[in-house]
C-alpha atoms as a PDB file:
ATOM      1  CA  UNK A   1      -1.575  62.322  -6.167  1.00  0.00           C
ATOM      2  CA  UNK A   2      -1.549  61.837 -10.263  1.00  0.00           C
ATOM      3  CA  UNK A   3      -4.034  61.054 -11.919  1.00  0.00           C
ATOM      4  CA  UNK A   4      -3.196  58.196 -14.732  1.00  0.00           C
ATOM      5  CA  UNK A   5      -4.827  55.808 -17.671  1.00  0.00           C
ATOM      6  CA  UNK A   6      -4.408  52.102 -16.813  1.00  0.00           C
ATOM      7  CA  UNK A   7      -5.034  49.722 -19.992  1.00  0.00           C
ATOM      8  CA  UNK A   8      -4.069  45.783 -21.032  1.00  0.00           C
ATOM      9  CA  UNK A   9      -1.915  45.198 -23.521  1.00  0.00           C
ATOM     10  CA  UNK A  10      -4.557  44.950 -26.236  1.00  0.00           C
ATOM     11  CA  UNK A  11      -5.466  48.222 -26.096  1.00  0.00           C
ATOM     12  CA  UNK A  12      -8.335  48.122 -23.590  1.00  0.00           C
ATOM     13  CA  UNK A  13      -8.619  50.247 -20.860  1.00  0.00           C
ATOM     14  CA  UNK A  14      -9.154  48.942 -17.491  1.00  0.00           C
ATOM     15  CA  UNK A  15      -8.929  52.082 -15.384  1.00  0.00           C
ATOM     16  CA  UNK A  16      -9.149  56.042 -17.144  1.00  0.00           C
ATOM     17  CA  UNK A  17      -9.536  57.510 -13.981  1.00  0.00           C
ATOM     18  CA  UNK A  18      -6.952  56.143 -11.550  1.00  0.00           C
ATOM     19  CA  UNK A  19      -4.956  57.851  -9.124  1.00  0.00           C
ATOM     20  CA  UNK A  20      -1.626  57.143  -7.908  1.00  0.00           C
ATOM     21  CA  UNK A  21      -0.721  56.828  -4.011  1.00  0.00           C
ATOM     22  CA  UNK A  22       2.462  56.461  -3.964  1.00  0.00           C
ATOM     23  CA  UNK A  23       3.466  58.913  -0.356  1.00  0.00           C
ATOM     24  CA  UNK A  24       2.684  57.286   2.711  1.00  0.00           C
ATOM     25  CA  UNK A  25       0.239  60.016   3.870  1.00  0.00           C
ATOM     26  CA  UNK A  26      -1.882  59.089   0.553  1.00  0.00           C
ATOM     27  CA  UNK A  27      -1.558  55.169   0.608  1.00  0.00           C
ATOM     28  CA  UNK A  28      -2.688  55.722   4.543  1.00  0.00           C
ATOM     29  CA  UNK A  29      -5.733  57.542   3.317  1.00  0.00           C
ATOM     30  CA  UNK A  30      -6.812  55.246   0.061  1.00  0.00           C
ATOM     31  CA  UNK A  31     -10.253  55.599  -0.607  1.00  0.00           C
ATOM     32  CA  UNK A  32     -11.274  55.980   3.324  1.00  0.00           C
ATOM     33  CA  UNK A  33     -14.035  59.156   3.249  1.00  0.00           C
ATOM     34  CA  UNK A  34     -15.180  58.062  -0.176  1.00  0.00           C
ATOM     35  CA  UNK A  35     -18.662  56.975  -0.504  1.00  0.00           C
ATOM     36  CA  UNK A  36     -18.372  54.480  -3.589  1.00  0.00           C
ATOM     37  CA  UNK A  37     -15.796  54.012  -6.706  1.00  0.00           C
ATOM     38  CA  UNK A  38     -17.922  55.348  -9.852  1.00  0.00           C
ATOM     39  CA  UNK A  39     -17.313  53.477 -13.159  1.00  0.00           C
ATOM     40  CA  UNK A  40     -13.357  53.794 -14.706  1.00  0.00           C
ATOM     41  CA  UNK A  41     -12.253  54.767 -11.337  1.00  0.00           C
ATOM     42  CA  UNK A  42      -9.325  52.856  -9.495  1.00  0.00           C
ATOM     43  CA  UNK A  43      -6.927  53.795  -6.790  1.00  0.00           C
ATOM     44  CA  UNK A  44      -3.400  52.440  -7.583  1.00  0.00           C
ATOM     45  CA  UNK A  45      -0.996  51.867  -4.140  1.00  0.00           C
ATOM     46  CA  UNK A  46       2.855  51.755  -4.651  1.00  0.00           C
ATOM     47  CA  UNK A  47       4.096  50.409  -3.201  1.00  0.00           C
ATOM     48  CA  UNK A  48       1.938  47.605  -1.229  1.00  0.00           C
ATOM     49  CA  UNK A  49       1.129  43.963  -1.099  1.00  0.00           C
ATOM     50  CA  UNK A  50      -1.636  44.565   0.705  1.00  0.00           C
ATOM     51  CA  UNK A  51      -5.026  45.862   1.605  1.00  0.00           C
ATOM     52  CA  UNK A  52      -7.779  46.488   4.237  1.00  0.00           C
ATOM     53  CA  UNK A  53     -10.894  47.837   3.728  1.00  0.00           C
ATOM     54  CA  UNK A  54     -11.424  49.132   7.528  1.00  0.00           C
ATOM     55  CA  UNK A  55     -14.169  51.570   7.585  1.00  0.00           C
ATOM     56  CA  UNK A  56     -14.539  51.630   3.927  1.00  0.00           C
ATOM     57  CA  UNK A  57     -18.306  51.649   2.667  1.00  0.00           C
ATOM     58  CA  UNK A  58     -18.560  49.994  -0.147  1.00  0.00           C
ATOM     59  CA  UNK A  59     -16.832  46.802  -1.550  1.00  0.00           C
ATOM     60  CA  UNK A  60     -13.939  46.745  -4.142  1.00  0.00           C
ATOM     61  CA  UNK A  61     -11.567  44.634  -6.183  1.00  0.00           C
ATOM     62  CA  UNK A  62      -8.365  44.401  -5.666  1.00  0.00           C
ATOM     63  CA  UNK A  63      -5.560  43.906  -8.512  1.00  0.00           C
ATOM     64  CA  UNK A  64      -2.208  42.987  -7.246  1.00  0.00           C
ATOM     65  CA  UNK A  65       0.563  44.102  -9.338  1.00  0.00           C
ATOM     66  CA  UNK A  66       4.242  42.757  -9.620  1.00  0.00           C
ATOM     67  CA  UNK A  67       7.195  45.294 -10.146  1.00  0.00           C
ATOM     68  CA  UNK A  68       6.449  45.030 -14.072  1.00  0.00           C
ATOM     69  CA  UNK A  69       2.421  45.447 -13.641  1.00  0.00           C
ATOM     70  CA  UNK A  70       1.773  42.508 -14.335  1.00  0.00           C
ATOM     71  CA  UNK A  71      -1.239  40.800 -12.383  1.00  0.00           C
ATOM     72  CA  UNK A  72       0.148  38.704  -9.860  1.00  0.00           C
ATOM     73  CA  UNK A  73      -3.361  37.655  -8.021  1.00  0.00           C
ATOM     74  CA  UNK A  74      -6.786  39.105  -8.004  1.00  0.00           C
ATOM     75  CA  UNK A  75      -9.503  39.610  -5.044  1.00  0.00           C
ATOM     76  CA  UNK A  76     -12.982  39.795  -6.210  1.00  0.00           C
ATOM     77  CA  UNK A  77     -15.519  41.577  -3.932  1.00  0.00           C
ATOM     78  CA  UNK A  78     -13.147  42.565  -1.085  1.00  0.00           C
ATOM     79  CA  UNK A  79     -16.227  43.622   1.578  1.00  0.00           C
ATOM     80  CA  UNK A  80     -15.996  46.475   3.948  1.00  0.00           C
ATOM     81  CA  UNK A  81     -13.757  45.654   7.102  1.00  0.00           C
ATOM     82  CA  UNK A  82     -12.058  42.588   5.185  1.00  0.00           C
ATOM     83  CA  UNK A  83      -7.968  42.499   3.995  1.00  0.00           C
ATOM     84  CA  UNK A  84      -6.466  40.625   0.734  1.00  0.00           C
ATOM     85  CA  UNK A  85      -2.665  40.364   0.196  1.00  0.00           C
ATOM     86  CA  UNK A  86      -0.617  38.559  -2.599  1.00  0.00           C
ATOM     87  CA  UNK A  87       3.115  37.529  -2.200  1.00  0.00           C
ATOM     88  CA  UNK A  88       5.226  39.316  -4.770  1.00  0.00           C
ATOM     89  CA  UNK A  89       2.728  41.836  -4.947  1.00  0.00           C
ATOM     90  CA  UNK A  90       4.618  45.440  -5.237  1.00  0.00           C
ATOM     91  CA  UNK A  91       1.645  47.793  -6.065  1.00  0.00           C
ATOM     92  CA  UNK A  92      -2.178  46.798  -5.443  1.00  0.00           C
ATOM     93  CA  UNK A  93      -5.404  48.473  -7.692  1.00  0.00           C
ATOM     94  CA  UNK A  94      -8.097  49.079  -6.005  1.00  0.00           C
ATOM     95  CA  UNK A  95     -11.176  49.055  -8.442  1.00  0.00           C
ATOM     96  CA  UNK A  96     -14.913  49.176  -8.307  1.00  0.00           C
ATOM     97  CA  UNK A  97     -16.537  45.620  -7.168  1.00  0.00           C
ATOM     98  CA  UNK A  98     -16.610  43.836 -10.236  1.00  0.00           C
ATOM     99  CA  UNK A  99     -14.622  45.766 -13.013  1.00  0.00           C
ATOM    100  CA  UNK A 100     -11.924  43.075 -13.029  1.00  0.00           C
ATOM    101  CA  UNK A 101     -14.779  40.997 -14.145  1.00  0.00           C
ATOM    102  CA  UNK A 102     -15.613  42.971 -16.478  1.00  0.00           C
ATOM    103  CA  UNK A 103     -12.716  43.898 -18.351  1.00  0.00           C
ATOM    104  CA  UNK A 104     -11.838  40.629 -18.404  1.00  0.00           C
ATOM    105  CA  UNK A 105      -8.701  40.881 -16.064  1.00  0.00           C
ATOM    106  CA  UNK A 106      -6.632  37.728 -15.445  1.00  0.00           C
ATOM    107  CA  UNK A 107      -3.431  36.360 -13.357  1.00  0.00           C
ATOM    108  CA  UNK A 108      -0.622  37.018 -16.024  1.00  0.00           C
ATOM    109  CA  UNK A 109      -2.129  40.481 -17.940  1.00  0.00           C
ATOM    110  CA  UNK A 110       0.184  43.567 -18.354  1.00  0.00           C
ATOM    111  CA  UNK A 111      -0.364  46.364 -17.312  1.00  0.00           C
ATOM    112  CA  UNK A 112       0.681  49.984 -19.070  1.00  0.00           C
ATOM    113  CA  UNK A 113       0.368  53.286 -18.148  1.00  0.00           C
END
């Protein structure tokens, strides 16, 4: 798994630390074992439209991306032992409860790498 800088279009950054899981093996895994998301962290599954947060421990966001990264929905506060999905979704971030709040994310934003 890579390790990649997410940011908007204008320039901000939305995710500095975010790793890729793009195998099976490594989208099976996600952040299970992991004990919280710190700050500018993000998990980033490719491809997926969806996401569970079975025996997870902590609550997260969840960005879902169309083939361009471009924000195609947004679940706020995903709880442990909850799911979220989004049709037309092709890759889903996964960051800390709250940061899509806070950097402002919205339906329609760009993603680049």
């Amino acid at each position: 798994m890579e390790g990649v800088t997410l940011k908007r279009e204008n320039g901000d950054i939305v995710c500095d630390s975010c790793v890729v899981a793009d195998s099976p093996v490594s989208r099976m895994k996600g952040l299970l074992g992991r004990s919280e998301l710190r700050p500018g962290e993000g998990l980033l599954l490719r491809p997926a439209s969806s996401i569970h947060t079975c025996f997870m421990r902590f609550p997260i966001d969840a960005v879902f991306l169309d083939r361009d990264w471009r924000v195609v929905g947004i679940s706020d506060d995903v709880q442990p032992w909850r799911a979220a999905s989004r049709r037309g979704a092709k890759a889903v971030l996964e960051l800390p409860a709250g940061a899509s709040s806070l950097h402002g994310l919205e339906v329609g934003d760009l993603l680049l790498v």
